[in-house]
Protein backbone atom coordinates (compact mmCIF):
# COMPACT_ATOMS: atom_id res chain seq x y z
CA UNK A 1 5.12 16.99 31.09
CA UNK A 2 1.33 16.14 30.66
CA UNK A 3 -0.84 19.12 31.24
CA UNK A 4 -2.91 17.38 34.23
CA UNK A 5 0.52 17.11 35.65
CA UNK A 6 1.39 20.67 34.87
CA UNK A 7 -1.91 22.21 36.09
CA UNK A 8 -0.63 20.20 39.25
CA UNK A 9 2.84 20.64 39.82
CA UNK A 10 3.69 24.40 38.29
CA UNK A 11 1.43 26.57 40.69
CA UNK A 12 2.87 24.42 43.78
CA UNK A 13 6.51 24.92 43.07
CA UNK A 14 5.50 28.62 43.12
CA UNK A 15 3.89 28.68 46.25
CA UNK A 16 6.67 26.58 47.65
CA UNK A 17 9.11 29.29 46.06
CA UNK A 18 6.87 31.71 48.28
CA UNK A 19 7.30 29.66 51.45
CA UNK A 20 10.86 28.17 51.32
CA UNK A 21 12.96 30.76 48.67
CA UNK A 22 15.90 29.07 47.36
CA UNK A 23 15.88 26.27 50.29
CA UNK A 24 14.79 23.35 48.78
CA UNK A 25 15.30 21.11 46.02
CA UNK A 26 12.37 19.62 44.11
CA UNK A 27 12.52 16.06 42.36
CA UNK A 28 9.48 14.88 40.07
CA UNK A 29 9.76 11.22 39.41
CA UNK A 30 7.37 8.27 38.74
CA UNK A 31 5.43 8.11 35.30
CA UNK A 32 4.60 11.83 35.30
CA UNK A 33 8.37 12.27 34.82
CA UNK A 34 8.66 9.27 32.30
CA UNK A 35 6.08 10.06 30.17
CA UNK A 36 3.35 7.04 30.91
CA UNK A 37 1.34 8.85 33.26
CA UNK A 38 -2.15 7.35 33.45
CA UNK A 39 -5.23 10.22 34.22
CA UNK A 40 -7.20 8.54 36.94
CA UNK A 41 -4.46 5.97 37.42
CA UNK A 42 -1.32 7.13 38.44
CA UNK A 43 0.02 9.65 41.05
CA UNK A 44 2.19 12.33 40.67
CA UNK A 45 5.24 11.80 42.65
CA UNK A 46 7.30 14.59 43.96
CA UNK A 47 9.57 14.86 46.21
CA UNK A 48 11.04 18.14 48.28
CA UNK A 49 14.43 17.73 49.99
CA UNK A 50 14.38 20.96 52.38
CA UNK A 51 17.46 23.47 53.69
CA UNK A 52 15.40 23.09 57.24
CA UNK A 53 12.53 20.68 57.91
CA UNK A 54 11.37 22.93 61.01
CA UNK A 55 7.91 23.05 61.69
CA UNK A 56 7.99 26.60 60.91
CA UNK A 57 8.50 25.79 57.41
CA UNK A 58 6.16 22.82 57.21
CA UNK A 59 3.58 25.40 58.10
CA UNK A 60 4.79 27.78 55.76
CA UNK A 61 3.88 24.96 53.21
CA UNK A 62 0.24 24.25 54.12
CA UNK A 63 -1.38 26.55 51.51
CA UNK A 64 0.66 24.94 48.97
CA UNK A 65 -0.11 21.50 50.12
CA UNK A 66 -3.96 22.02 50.57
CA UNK A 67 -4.33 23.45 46.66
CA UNK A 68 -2.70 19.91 45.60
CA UNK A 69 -4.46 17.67 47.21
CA UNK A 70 -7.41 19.30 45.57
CA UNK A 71 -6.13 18.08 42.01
CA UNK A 72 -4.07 15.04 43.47
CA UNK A 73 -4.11 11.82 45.81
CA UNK A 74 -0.62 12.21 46.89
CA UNK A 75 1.18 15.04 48.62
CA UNK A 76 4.37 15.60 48.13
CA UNK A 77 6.94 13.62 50.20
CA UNK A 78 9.67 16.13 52.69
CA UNK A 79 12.44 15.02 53.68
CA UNK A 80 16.05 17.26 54.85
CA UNK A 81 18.95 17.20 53.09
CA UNK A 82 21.07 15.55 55.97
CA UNK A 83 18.46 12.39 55.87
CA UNK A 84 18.78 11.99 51.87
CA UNK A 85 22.33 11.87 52.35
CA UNK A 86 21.89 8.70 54.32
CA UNK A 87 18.99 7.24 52.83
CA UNK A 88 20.25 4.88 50.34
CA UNK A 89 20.83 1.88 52.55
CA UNK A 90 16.86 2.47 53.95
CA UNK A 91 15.18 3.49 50.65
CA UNK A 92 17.28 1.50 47.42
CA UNK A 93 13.98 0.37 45.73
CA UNK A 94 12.71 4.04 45.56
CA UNK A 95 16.64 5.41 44.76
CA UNK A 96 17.01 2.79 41.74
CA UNK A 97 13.34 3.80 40.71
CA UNK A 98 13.85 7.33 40.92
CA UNK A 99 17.00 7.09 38.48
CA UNK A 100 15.18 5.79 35.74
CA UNK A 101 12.84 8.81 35.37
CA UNK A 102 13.14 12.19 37.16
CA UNK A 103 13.22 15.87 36.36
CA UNK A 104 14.88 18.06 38.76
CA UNK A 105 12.27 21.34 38.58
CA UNK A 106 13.89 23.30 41.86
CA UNK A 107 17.49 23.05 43.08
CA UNK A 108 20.63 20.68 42.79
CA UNK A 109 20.01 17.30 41.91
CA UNK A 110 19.28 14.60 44.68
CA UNK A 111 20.56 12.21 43.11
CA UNK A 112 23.65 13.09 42.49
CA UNK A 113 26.13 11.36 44.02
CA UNK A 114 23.12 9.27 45.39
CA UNK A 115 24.64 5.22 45.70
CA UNK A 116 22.34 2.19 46.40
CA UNK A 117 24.41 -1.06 47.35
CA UNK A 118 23.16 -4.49 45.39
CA UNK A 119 22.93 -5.86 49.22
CA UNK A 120 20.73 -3.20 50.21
CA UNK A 121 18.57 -3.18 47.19
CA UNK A 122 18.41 -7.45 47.05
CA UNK A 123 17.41 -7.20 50.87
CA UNK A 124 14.52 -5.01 49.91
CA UNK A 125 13.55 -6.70 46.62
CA UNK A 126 13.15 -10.03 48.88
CA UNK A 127 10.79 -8.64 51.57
CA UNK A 128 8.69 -6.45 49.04
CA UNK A 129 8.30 -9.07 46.24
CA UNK A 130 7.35 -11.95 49.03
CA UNK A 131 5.07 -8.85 51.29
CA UNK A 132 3.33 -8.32 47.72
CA UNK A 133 2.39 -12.11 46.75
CA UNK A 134 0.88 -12.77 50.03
CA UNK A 135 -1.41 -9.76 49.15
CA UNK A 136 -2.28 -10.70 45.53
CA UNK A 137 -3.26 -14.25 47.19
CA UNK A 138 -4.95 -12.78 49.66
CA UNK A 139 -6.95 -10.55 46.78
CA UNK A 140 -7.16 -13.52 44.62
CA UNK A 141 -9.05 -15.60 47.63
CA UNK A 142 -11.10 -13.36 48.37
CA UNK A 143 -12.16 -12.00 44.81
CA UNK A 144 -13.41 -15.73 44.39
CA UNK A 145 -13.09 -15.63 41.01
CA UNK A 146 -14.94 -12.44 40.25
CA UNK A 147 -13.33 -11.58 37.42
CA UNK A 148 -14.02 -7.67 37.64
CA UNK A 149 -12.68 -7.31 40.94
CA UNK A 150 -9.77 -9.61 39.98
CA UNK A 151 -9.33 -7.12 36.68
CA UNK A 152 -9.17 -4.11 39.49
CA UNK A 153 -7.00 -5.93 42.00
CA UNK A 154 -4.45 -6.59 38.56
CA UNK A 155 -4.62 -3.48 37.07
CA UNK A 156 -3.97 -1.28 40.47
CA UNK A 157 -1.17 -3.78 41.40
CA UNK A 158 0.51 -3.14 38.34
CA UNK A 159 2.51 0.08 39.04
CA UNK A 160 3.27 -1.13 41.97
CA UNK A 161 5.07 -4.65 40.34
CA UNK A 162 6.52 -2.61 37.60
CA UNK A 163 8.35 -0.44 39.96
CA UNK A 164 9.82 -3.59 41.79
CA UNK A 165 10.62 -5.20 38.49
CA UNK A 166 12.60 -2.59 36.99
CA UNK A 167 14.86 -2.47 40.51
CA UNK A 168 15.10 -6.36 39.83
CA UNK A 169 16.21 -5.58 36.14
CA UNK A 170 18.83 -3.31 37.65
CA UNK A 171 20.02 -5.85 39.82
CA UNK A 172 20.52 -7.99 37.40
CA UNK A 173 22.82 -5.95 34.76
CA UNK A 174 19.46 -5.75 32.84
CA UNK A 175 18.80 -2.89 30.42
CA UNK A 176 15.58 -1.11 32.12
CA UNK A 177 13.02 -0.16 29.31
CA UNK A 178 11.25 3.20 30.02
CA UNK A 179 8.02 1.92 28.55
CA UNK A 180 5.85 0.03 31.20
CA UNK A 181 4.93 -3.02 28.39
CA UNK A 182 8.54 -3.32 27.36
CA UNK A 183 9.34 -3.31 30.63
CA UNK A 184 7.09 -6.16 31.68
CA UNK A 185 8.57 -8.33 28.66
CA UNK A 186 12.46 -7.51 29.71
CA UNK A 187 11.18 -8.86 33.44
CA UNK A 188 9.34 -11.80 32.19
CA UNK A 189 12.75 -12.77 30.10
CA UNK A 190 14.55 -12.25 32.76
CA UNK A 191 12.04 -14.85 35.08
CA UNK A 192 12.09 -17.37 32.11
CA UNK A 193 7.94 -16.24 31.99
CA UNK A 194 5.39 -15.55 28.62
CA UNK A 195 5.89 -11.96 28.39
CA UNK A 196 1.68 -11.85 28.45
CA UNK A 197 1.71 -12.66 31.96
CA UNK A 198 3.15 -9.77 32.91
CA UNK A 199 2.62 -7.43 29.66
CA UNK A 200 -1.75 -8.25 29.94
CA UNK A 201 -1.74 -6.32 33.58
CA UNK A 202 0.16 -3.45 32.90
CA UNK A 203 -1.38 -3.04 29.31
CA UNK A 204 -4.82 -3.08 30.28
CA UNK A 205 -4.47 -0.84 33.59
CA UNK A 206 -5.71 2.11 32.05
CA UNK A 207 -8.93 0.56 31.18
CA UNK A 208 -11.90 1.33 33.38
CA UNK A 209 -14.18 -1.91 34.08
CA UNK A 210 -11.50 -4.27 32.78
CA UNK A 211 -12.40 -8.14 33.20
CA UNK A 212 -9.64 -10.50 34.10
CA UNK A 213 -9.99 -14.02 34.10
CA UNK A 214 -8.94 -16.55 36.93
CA UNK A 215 -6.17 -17.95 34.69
CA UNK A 216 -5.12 -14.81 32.91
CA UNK A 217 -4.41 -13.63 36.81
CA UNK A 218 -2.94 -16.65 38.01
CA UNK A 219 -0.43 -16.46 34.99
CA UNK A 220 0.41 -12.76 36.98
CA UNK A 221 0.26 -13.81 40.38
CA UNK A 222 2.70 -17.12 39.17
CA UNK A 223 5.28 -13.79 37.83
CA UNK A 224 4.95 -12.41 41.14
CA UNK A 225 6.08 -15.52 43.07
CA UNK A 226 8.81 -16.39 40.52
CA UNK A 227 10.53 -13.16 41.11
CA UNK A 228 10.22 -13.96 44.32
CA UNK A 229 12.57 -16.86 44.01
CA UNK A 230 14.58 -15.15 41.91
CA UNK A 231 15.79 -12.38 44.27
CA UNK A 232 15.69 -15.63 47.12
CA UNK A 233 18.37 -17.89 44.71
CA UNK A 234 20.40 -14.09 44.56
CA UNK A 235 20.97 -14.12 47.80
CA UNK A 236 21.64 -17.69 48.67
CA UNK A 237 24.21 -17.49 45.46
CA UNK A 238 25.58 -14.40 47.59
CA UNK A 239 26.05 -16.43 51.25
CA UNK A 240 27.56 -19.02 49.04
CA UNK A 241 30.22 -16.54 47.52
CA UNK A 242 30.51 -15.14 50.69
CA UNK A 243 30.95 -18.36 53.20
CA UNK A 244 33.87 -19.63 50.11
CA UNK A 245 35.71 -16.58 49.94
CA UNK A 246 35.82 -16.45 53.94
CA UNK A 247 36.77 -20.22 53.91
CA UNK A 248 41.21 -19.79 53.35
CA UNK A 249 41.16 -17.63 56.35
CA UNK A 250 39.86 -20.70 58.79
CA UNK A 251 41.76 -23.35 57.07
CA UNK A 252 44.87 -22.12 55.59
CA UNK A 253 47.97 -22.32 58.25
CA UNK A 254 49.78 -19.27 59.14
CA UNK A 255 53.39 -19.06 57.70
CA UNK A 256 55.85 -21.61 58.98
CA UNK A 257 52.85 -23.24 60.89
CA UNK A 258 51.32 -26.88 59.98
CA UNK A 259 47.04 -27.10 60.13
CA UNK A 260 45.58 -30.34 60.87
CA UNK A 261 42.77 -28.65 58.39
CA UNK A 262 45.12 -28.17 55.11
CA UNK A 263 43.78 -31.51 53.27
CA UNK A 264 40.48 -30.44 53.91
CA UNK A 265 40.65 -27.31 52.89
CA UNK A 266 41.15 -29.16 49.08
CA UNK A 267 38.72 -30.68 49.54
CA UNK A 268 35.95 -28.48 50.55
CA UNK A 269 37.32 -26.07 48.28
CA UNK A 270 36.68 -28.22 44.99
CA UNK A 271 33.55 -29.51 46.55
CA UNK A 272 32.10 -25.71 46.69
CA UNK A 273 33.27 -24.59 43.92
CA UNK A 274 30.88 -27.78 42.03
CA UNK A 275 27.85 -26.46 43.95
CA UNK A 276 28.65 -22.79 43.49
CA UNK A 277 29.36 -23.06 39.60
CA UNK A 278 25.40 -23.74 38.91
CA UNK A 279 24.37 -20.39 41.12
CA UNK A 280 23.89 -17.46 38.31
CA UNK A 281 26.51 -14.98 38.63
CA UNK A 282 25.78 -11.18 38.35
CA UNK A 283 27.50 -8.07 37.49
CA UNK A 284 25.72 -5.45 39.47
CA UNK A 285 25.32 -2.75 36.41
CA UNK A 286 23.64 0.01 37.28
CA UNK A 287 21.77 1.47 34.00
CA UNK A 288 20.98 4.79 33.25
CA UNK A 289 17.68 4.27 32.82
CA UNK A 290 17.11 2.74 35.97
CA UNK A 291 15.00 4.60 39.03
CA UNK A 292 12.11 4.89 41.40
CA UNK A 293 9.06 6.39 42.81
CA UNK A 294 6.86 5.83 45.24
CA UNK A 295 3.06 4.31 45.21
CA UNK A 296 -0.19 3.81 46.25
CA UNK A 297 -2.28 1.39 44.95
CA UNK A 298 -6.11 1.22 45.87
CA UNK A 299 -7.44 -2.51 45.91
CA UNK A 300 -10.57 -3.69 47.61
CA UNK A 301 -9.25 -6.29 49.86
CA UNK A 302 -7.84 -5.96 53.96
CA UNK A 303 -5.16 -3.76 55.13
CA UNK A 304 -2.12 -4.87 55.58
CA UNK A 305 0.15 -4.05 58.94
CA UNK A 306 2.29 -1.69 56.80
CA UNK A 307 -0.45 0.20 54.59
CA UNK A 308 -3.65 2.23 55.46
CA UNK A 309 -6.96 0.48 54.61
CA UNK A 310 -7.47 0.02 51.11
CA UNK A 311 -3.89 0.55 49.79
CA UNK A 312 -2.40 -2.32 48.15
CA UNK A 313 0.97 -1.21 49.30
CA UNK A 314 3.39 0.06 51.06
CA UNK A 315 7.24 0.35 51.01
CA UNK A 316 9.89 0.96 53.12
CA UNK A 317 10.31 5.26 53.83
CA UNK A 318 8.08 4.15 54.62
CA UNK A 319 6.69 6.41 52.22
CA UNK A 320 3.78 5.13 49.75
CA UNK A 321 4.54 4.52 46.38
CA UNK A 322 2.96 6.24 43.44
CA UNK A 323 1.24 4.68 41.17
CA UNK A 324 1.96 3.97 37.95
């Protein structure tokens, strides 16, 4: 654990000890549980899963929560064990994320027995990778090509992208790198892309007054919108599967019935298999290494209607995501 981290995390698991005794588990997760946390740049992402979420215990935690926001941006997330249990189908991104690098410092393991569904987690990819474009555009117009605020805009973006690409990577049967360049090179194979449009943005994060020029950024933002598609052609492949395999039960006749429909159930049947044998197929692997957290990401441009002004983003819990 880095020692910013530690100075962080180790005297607020005691004071939550002192509020909540053995009633709670505590998750940490994000980069300060992979080992590429960023001082100055990334969060530190923890998450309590509580015996009782009464507000007699939320006050019970204030003392603990005011000493870390003192050191730290972003509090702790709460949430009761009877939610988690159902919070798969709502949170997948985070759930995938969180698999690929956590440390359970309190309690039983919250992810245990913890299952996202490839629907769930395809549905999600779509609306975050297409809610996250419209904001880099929206950054990129407005920067108007300064190319320090574009080099902020990239470099506080990152974590957020990273976290979406290594749920894409998961989706896909991908291995899932731990290291956030490796990473960014698995996702732009995966896209078909120059690793350096991805790998230049998360590389250079860390550094303070970075410059980023107009076509070093559109290269990024061009990443962006081809995952996009990506996760867009994975679901269309999926309707197609879907409409095919629900196709014998219109058509076929029942036993010692005729169907007016039984030639053109041939025929529609070849022609849909031709269409459906150039849609990529996927084994939904899910990789060890493969997890989430949750972020924040500071940018100077407009709100959006899902994140508090200045934040780049926002996901579903609809709990912010940490950066990375």
């Amino acid at each position: 654990m880095h020692a910013a981290v530690e100075r962080v995390v180790t005297p607020f698991l005691a004071a939550a000890d002192a509020a909540l005794g053995a009633g709670y588990s505590a998750l940490l997760y994000g980069s300060a549980a992979r080992g590429d946390y960023v001082p100055g740049r990334s969060d530190i992402n923890l998450l309590l899963v509580l015996d009782d979420p009464s507000p007699v215990r939320l006050r019970a935690l204030a003392p603990a929560f005011s000493a870390w926001r003192k050191s730290a941006s972003e509090p702790p997330l709460l949430i009761s064990r009877s939610e988690w249990a159902r919070a798969s189908d709502v949170f997948p991104i985070e759930i995938t994320d969180m698999r690929g690098g956590y440390r359970v410092v309190r309690g039983a393991d919250p992810l245990d027995g913890a299952r996202v569904q490839p629907a769930d987690l395809r549905q999600a990819l779509e609306r975050e990778f297409r809610g996250k474009l419209l904001r880099l555009r929206q950054g990129y117009a407005a920067a108007a090509g300064n190319e320090k605020a574009l080099g902020q805009l990239a470099a506080a973006s990152a974590g957020t992208i990273l976290v979406l690409f290594r749920a894409l990577l998961a989706l896909a049967g991908r291995a899932v790198p731990e290291a956030p360049t490796a990473l960014a090179a698995e996702a732009a194979g995966l896209l078909g892309l120059s690793p350096e449009s991805i790998t230049m943005p998360v590389g250079r994060r860390a550094e303070r007054g970075w410059r980023c020029s107009a076509p070093d950024f559109e290269q990024y933002l061009d990443a962006v919108a081809r995952a996009a598609e990506y996760v867009e052609r994975l679901s269309a492949a999926t309707r197609a599967r879907a409409a095919w395999v629900a196709l014998p039960t219109i058509v076929l006749p029942s036993d010692g019935c005729s169907s007016s429909q039984s030639l053109s159930f041939s025929l529609v049947t070849r022609s849909t298999n031709e269409r459906i044998s150039v849609l990529p197929s996927f084994v939904f692997v899910w990789p060890s290494n493969c997890g989430l957290r949750s972020f924040t990401d500071t940018i100077a441009v407009s709100p959006s209607r899902m994140s508090s002004p200045r934040r780049f983003s926002s996901f579903s819990l609809r709990w912010p995501f940490s950066r990375a």
